[in-house]
Every structure is written in structure tokens, then in C-alpha cells.
N, C-alpha and C. Protein backbone atom coordinates (compact mmCIF):
# COMPACT_ATOMS: atom_id res chain seq x y z
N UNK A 1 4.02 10.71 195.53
CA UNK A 1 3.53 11.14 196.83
C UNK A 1 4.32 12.35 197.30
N UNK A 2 3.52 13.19 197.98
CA UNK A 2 4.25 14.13 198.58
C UNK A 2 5.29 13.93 199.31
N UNK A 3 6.39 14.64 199.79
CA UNK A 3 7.95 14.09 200.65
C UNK A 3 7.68 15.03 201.77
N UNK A 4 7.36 16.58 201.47
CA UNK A 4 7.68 17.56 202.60
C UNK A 4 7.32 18.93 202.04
N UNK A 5 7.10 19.83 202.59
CA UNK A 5 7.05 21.35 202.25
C UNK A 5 8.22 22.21 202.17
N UNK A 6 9.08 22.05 201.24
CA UNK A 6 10.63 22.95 201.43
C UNK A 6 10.05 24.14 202.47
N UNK A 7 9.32 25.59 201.88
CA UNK A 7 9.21 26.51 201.88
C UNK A 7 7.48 26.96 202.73
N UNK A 8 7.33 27.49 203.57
CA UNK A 8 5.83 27.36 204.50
C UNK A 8 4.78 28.27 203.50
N UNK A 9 3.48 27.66 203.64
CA UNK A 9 2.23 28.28 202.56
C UNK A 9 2.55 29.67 202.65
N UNK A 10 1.03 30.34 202.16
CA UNK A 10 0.65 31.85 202.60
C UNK A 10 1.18 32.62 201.64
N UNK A 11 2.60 32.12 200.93
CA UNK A 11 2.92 33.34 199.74
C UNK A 11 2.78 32.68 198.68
N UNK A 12 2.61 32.89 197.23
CA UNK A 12 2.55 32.36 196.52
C UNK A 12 3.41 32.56 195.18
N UNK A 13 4.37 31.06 195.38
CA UNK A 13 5.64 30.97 195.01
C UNK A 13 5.66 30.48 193.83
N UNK A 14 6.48 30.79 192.59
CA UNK A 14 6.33 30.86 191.39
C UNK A 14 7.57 30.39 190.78
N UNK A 15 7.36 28.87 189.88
CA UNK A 15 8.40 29.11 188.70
C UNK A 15 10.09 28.77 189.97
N UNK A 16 9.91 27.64 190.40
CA UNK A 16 10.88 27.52 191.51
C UNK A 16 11.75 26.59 190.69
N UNK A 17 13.06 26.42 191.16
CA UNK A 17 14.16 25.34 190.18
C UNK A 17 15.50 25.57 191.37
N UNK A 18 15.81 23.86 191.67
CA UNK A 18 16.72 24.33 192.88
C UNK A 18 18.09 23.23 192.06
N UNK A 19 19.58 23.69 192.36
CA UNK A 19 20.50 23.08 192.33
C UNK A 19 21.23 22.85 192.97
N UNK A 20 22.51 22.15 192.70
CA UNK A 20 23.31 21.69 193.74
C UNK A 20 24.62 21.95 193.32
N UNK A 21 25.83 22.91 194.11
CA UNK A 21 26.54 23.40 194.14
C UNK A 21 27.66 23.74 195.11
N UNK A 22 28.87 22.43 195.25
CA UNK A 22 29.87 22.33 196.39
C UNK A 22 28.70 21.59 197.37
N UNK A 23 28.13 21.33 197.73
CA UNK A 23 27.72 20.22 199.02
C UNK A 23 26.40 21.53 199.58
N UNK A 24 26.06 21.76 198.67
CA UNK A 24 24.91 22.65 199.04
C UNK A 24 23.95 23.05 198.02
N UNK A 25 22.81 23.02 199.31
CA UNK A 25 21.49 22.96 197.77
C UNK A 25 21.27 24.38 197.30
N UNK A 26 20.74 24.98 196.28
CA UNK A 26 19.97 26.08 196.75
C UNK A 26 18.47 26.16 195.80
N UNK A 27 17.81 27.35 195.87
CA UNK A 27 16.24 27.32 195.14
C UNK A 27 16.55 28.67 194.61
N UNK A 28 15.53 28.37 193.43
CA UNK A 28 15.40 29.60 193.40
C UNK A 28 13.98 29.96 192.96
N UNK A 29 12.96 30.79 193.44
CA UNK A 29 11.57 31.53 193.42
C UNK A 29 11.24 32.66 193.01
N UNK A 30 10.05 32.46 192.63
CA UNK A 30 9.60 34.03 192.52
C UNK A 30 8.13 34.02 193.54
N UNK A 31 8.46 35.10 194.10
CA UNK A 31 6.90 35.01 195.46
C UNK A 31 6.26 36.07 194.43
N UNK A 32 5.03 35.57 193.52
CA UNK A 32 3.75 36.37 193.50
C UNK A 32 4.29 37.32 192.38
N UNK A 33 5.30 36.59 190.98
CA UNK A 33 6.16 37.54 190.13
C UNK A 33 6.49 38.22 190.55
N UNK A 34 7.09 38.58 191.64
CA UNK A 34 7.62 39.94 192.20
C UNK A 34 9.14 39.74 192.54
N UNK A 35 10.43 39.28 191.13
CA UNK A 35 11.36 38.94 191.42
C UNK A 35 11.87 37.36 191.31
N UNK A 36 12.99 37.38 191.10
CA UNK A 36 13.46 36.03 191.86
C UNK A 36 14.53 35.95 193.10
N UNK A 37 14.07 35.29 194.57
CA UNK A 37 14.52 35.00 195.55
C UNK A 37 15.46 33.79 195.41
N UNK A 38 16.96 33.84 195.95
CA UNK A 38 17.35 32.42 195.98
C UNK A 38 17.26 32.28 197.88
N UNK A 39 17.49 30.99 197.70
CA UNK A 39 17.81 30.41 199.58
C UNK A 39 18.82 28.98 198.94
N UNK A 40 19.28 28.81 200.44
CA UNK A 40 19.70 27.99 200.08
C UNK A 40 19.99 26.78 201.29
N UNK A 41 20.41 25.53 201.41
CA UNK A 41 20.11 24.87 202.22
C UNK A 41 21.38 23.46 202.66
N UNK A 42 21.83 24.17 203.65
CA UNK A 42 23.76 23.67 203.93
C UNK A 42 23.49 22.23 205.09
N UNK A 43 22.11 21.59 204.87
CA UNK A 43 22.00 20.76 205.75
C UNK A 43 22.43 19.18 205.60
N UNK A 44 22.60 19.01 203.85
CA UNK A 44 23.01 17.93 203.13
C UNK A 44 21.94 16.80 202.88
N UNK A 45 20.33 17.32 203.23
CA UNK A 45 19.37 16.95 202.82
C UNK A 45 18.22 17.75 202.11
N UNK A 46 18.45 18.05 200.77
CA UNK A 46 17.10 19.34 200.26
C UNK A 46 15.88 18.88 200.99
N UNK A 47 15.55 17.87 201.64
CA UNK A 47 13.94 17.11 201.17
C UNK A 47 13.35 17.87 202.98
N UNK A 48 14.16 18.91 203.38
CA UNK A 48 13.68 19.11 204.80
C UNK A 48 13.32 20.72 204.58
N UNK A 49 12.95 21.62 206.16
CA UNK A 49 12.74 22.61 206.22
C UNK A 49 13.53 23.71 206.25
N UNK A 50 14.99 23.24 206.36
CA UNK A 50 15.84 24.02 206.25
C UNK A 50 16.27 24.67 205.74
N UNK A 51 15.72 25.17 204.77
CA UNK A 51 15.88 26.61 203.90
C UNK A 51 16.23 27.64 204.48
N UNK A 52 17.09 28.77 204.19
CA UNK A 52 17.29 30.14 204.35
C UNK A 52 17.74 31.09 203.64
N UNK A 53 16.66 32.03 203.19
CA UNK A 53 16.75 33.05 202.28
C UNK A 53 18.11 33.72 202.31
N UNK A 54 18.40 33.97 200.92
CA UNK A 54 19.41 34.52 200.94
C UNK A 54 19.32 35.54 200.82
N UNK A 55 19.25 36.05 199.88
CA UNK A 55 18.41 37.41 198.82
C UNK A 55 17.87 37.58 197.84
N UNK A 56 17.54 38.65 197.72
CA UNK A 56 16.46 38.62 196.27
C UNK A 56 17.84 38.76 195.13
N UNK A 57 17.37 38.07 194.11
CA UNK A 57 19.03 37.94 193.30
C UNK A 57 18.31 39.06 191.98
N UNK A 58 17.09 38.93 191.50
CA UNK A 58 16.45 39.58 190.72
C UNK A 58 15.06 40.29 190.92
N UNK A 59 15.18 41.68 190.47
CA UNK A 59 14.46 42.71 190.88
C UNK A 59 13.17 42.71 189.65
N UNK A 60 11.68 42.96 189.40
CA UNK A 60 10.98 43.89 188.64
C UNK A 60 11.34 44.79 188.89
N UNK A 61 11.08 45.95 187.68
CA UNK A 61 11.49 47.48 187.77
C UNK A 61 10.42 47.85 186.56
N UNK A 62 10.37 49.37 186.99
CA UNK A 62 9.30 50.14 186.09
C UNK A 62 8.95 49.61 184.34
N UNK A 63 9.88 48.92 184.10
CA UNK A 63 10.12 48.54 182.34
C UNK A 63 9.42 47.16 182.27
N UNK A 64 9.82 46.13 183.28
CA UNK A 64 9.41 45.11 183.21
C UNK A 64 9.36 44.32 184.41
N UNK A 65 8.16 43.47 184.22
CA UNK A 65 7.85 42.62 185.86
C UNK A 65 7.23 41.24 185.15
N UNK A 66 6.66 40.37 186.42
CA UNK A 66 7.12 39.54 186.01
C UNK A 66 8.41 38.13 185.97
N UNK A 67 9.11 39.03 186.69
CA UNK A 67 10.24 38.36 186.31
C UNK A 67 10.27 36.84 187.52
N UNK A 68 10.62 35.68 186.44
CA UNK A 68 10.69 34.41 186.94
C UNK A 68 11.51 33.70 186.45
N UNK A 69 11.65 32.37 187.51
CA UNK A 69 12.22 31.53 186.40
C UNK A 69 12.22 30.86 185.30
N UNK A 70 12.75 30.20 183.91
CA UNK A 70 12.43 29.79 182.93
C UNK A 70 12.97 28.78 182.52
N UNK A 71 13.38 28.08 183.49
CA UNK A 71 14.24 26.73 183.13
C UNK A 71 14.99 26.59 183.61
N UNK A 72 15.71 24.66 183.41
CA UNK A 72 16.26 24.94 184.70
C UNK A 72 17.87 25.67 184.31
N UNK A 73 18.37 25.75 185.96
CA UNK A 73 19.81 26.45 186.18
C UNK A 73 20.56 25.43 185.57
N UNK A 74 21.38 26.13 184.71
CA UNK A 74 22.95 24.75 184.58
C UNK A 74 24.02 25.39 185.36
N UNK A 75 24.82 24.29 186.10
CA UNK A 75 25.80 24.48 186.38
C UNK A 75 27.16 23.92 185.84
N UNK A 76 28.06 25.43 186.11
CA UNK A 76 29.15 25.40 185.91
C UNK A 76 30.25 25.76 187.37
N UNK A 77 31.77 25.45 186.77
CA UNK A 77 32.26 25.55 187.58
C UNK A 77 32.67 26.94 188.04
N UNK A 78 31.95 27.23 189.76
CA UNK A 78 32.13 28.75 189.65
C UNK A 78 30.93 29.54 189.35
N UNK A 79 30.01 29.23 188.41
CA UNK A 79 29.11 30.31 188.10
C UNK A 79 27.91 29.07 187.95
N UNK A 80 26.63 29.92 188.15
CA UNK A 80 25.80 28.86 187.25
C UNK A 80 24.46 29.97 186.46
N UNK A 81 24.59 29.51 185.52
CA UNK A 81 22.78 29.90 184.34
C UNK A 81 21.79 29.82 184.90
N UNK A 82 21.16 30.81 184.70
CA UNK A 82 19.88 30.85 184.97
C UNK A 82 18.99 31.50 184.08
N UNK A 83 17.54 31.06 183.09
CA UNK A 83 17.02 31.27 182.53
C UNK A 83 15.89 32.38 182.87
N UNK A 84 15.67 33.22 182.91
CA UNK A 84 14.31 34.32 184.01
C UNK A 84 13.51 34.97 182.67
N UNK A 85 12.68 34.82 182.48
CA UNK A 85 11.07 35.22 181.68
C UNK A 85 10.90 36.30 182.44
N UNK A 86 10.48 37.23 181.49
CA UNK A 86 9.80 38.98 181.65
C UNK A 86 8.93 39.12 180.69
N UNK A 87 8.42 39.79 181.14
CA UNK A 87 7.14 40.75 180.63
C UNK A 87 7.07 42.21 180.38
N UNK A 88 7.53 42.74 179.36
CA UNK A 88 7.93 44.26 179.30
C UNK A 88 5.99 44.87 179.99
N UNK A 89 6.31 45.89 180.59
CA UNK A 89 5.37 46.64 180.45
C UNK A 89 4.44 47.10 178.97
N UNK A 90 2.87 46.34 179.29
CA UNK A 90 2.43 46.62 178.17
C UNK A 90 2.53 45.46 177.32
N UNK A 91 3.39 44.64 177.72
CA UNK A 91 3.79 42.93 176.86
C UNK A 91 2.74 41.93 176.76
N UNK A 92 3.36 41.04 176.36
CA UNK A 92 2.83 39.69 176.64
C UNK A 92 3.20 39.07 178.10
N UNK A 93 2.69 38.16 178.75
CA UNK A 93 3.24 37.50 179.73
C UNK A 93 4.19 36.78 178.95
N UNK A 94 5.45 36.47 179.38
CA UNK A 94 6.37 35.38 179.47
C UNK A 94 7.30 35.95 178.17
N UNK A 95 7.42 37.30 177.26
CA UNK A 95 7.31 37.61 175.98
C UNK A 95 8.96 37.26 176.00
N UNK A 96 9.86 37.10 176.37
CA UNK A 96 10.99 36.61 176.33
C UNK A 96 11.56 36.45 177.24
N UNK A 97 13.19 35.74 177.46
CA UNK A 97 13.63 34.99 178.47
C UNK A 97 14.97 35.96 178.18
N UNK A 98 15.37 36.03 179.55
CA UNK A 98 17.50 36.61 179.62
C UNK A 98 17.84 35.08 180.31
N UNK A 99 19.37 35.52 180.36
CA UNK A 99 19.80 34.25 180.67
C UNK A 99 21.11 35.58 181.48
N UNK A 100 21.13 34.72 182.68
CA UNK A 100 21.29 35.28 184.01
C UNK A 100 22.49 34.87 184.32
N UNK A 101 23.67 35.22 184.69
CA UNK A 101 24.99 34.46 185.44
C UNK A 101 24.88 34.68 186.77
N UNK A 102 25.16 33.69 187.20
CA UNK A 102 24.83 34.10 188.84
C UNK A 102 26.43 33.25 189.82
N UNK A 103 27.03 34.69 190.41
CA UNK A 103 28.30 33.86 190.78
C UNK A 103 28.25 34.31 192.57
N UNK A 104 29.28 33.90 193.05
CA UNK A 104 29.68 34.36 194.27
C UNK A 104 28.65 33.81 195.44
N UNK A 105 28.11 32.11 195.33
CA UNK A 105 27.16 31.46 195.74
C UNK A 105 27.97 31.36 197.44
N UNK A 106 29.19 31.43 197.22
CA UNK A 106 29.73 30.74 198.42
C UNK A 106 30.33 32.17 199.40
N UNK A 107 29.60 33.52 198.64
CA UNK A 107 29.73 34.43 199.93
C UNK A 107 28.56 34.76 200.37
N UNK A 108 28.30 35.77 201.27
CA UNK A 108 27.05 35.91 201.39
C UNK A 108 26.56 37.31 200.61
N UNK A 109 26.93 37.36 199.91
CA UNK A 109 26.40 38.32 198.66
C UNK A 109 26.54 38.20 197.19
N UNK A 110 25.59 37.05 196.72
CA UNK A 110 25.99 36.46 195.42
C UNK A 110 25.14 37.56 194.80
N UNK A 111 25.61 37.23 193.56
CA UNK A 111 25.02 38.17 192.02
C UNK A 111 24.69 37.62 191.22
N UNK A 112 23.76 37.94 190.62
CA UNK A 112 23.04 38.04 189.53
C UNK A 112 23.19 39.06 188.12
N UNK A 113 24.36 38.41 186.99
CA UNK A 113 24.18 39.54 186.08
C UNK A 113 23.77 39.01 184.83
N UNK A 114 22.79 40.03 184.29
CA UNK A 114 22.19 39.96 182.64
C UNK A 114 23.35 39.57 182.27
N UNK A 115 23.11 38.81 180.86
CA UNK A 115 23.78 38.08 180.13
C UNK A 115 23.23 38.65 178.81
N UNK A 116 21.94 38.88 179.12
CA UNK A 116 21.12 39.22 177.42
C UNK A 116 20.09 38.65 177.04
N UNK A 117 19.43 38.75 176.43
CA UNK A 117 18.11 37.98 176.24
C UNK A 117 18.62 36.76 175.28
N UNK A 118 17.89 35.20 176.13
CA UNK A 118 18.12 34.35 175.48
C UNK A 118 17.16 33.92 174.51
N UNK A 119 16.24 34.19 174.73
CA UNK A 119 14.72 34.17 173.61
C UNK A 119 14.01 35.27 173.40
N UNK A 120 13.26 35.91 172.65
CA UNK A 120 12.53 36.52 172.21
C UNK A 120 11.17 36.01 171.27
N UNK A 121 9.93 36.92 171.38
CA UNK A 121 8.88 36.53 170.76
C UNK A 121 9.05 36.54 169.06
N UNK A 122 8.36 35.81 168.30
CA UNK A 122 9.49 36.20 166.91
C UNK A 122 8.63 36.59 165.82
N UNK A 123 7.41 37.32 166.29
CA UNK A 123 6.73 37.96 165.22
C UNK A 123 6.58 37.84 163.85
N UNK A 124 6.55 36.45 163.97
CA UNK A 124 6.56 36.28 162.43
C UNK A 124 5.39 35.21 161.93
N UNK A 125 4.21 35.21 162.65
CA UNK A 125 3.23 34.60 162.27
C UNK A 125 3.34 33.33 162.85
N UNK A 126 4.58 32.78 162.85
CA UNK A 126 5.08 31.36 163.52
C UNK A 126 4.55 30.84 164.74
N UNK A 127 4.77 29.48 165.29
CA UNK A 127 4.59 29.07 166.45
C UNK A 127 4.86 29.73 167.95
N UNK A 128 5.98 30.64 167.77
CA UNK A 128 6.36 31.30 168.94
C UNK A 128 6.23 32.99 168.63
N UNK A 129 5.15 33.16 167.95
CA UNK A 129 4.85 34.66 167.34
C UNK A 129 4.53 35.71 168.65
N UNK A 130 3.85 35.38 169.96
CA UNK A 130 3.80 36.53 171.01
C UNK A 130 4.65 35.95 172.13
N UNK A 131 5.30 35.17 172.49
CA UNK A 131 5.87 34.67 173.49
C UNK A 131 6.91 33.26 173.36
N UNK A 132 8.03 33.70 174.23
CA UNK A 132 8.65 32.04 174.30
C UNK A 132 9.47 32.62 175.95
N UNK A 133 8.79 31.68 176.79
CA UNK A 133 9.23 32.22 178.10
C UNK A 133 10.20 30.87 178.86
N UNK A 134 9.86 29.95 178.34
CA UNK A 134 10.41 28.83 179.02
C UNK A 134 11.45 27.54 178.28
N UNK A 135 13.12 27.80 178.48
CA UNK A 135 13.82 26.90 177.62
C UNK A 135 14.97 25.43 178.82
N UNK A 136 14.32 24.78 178.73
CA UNK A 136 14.87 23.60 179.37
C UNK A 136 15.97 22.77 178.47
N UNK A 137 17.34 22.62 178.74
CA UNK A 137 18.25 22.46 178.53
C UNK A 137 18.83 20.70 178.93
N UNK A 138 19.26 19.92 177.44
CA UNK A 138 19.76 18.66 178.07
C UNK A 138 20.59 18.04 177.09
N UNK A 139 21.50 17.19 177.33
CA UNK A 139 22.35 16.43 176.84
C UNK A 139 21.50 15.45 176.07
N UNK A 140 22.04 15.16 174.40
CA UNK A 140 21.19 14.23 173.24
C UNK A 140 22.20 13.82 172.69
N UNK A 141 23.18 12.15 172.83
CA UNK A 141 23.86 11.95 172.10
C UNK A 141 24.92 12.76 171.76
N UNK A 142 25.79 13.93 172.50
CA UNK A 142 26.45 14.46 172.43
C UNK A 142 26.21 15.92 172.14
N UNK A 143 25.00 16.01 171.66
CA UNK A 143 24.18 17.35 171.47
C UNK A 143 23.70 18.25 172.49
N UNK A 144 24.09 19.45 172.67
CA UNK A 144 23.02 20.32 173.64
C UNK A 144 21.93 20.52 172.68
N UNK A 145 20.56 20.04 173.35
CA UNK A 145 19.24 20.36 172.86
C UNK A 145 18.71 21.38 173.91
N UNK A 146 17.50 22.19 173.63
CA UNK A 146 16.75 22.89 174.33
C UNK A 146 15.36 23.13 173.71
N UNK A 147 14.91 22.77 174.72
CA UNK A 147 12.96 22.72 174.59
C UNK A 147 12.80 23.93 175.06
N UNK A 148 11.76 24.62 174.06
CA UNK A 148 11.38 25.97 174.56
C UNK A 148 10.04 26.14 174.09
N UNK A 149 9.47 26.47 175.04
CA UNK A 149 7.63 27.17 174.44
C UNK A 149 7.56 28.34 173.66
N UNK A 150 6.73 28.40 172.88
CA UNK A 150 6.42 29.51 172.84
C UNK A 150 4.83 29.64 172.45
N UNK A 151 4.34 30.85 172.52
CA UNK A 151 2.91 31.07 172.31
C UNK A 151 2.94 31.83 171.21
N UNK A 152 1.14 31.42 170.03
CA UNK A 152 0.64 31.95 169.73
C UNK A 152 -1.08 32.05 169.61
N UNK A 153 -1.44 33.57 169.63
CA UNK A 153 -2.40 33.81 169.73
C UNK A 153 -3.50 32.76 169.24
N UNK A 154 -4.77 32.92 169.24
CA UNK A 154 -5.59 32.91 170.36
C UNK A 154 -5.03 31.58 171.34
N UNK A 155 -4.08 31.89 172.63
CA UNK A 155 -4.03 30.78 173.61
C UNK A 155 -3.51 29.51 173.24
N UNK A 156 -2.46 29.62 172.47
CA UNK A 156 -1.66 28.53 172.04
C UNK A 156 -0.54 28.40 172.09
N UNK A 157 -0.01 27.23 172.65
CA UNK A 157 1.17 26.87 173.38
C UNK A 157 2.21 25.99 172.42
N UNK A 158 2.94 25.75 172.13
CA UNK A 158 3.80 24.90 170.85
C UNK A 158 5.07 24.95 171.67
N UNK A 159 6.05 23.59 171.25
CA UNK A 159 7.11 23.40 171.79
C UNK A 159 7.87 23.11 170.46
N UNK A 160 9.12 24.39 170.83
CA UNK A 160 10.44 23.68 169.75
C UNK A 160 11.23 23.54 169.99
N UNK A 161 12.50 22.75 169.37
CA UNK A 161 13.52 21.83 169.99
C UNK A 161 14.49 22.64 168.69
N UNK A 162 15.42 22.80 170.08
CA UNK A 162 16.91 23.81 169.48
C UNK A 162 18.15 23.17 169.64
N UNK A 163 19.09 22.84 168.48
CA UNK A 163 20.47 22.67 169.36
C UNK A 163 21.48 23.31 168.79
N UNK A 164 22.31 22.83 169.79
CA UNK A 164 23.75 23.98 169.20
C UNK A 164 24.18 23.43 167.95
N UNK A 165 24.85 24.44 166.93
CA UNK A 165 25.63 24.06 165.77
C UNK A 165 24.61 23.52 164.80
């Protein structure tokens, strides 16, 4: 059942993933691929209206748009991951993922810096041959695993499972 509306209609919000960090929530969005927005919410209940934008943490620019989230954030101490899907100009939708550090949550001017691309499309006839935009991250028996999509043509979606070592 529905609980509540974090965030009010009218824009249309994309690819959202919120965490929790020191006694505070935050989100993070993309309104209409145009970026990702974080807010965040110091009320000690996510499930209300109390959201407030922080800033836009990630920009589209002339090369590539698009840009969203792609899984969820992990946190660490101090910093936390964030997965964001692009679309080069001229691309595929979703054609690879960076993986984002995002620190300085507890001033009011946090950052967002490239890390590097964590996926790429892999042109090789394979399951993830035009796209892999989305990698979700979890603990297996002591293992980091990660589920990631990827697409191939005509309109096909496939999931593969990655772990470290």
C-alpha cells in the first residue's frame, strides 16, 4: 500500500534511491533525465514531506545526458557510491554507468566526483552488447555480488551476476 508522497507531482522524477547517513536521510533523483538532484531529510522520519533540495550534485552536458541513477548508493564512512547511467550523445540509452563519490553530505555544499566508468556496453555480440545501465550491489556469503542489466538489440534485457575476486 501506498505510505505517502516524499516529493509533490507535476515533475517527472526518475531513477530515485535514498540513504541513510549520521541520523539523516537523503534521495537522490533525476527530474525528466536532466541530472541528478539530491535532498535530504533531518526530520528522523523519511516516510513524510519533509524533504529539502539540496543541489543538483550531477549535471548533463553537451557530450552526454541522460544522466541518472543506476543503483543503489553504498555507504561508507565519510563518502558514499553512487552508480549514474549516461547516454553519450548519439548513444544508446543507459550505454554505460560511472560510479560517483559523493562526500561533504554534512556541509551545505556536497560533491559529486567521477570515479570512472563502472560499466560499459561490451560489443561483443553478447548479452550486454548495446547497453548495461543498471548495477545493484549486495552481500552473498561473504561475497560482494552485483546484478547488472544489460541490453541487446532488438529490445532485450538480460541480467548478469558479478563478484569480486
Amino acid at each position: 500500500k501506498v505510505v505517502t508522497t516524499l516529493l509533490p507531482g507535476g515533475v517527472g522524477y526518475n531513477d530515485t534511491n535514498m540513504f541513510f547517513v549520521e541520523n539523516v536521510w537523503y534521495l537522490t533523483t533525476s527530474q525528466n533525465g536532466e541530472g541528478v538532484d539530491l535532498y535530504k531529510n533531518t526530520s528522523g522520519d523519511f516516510r513524510n514531506k519533509e524533504w529539502a533540495f539540496v543541489k543538483k550534485i550531477i549535471a548533463n552536458d553537451a557530450n552526454e545526458y541522460n544522466m541518472r541513477g543506476a543503483g543503489n548508493p553504498i555507504v561508507y564512512d565519510g563518502y558514499v557510491l553512487i552508480p549514474i547511467q549516461a547516454q553519450p550523445s548519439g548513444g544508446v540509452y543507459g550505454q554505460y554507468t560511472y560510479l560517483y563519490k559523493l562526500t561533504g553530505l554534512e556541509s551545505a555544499n556536497p560533491l559529486a566526483a567521477n570515479m570512472g566508468k563502472l560499466t560499459d556496453k561490451q560489443d561483443d555480440g553478447g548479452w550486454a552488447d548495446g547497453a548495461m545501465h543498471h548495477v545493484s550491489k549486495m552481500d552473498f556469503n561473504g561475497k560482494m555480488l552485483y546484478a547488472v542489466d544489460g541490453w541487446k538489440a532488438p529490445n532485450r534485457y538480460t541480467i548478469g551476476l558479478y563478484q569480486n575476486g
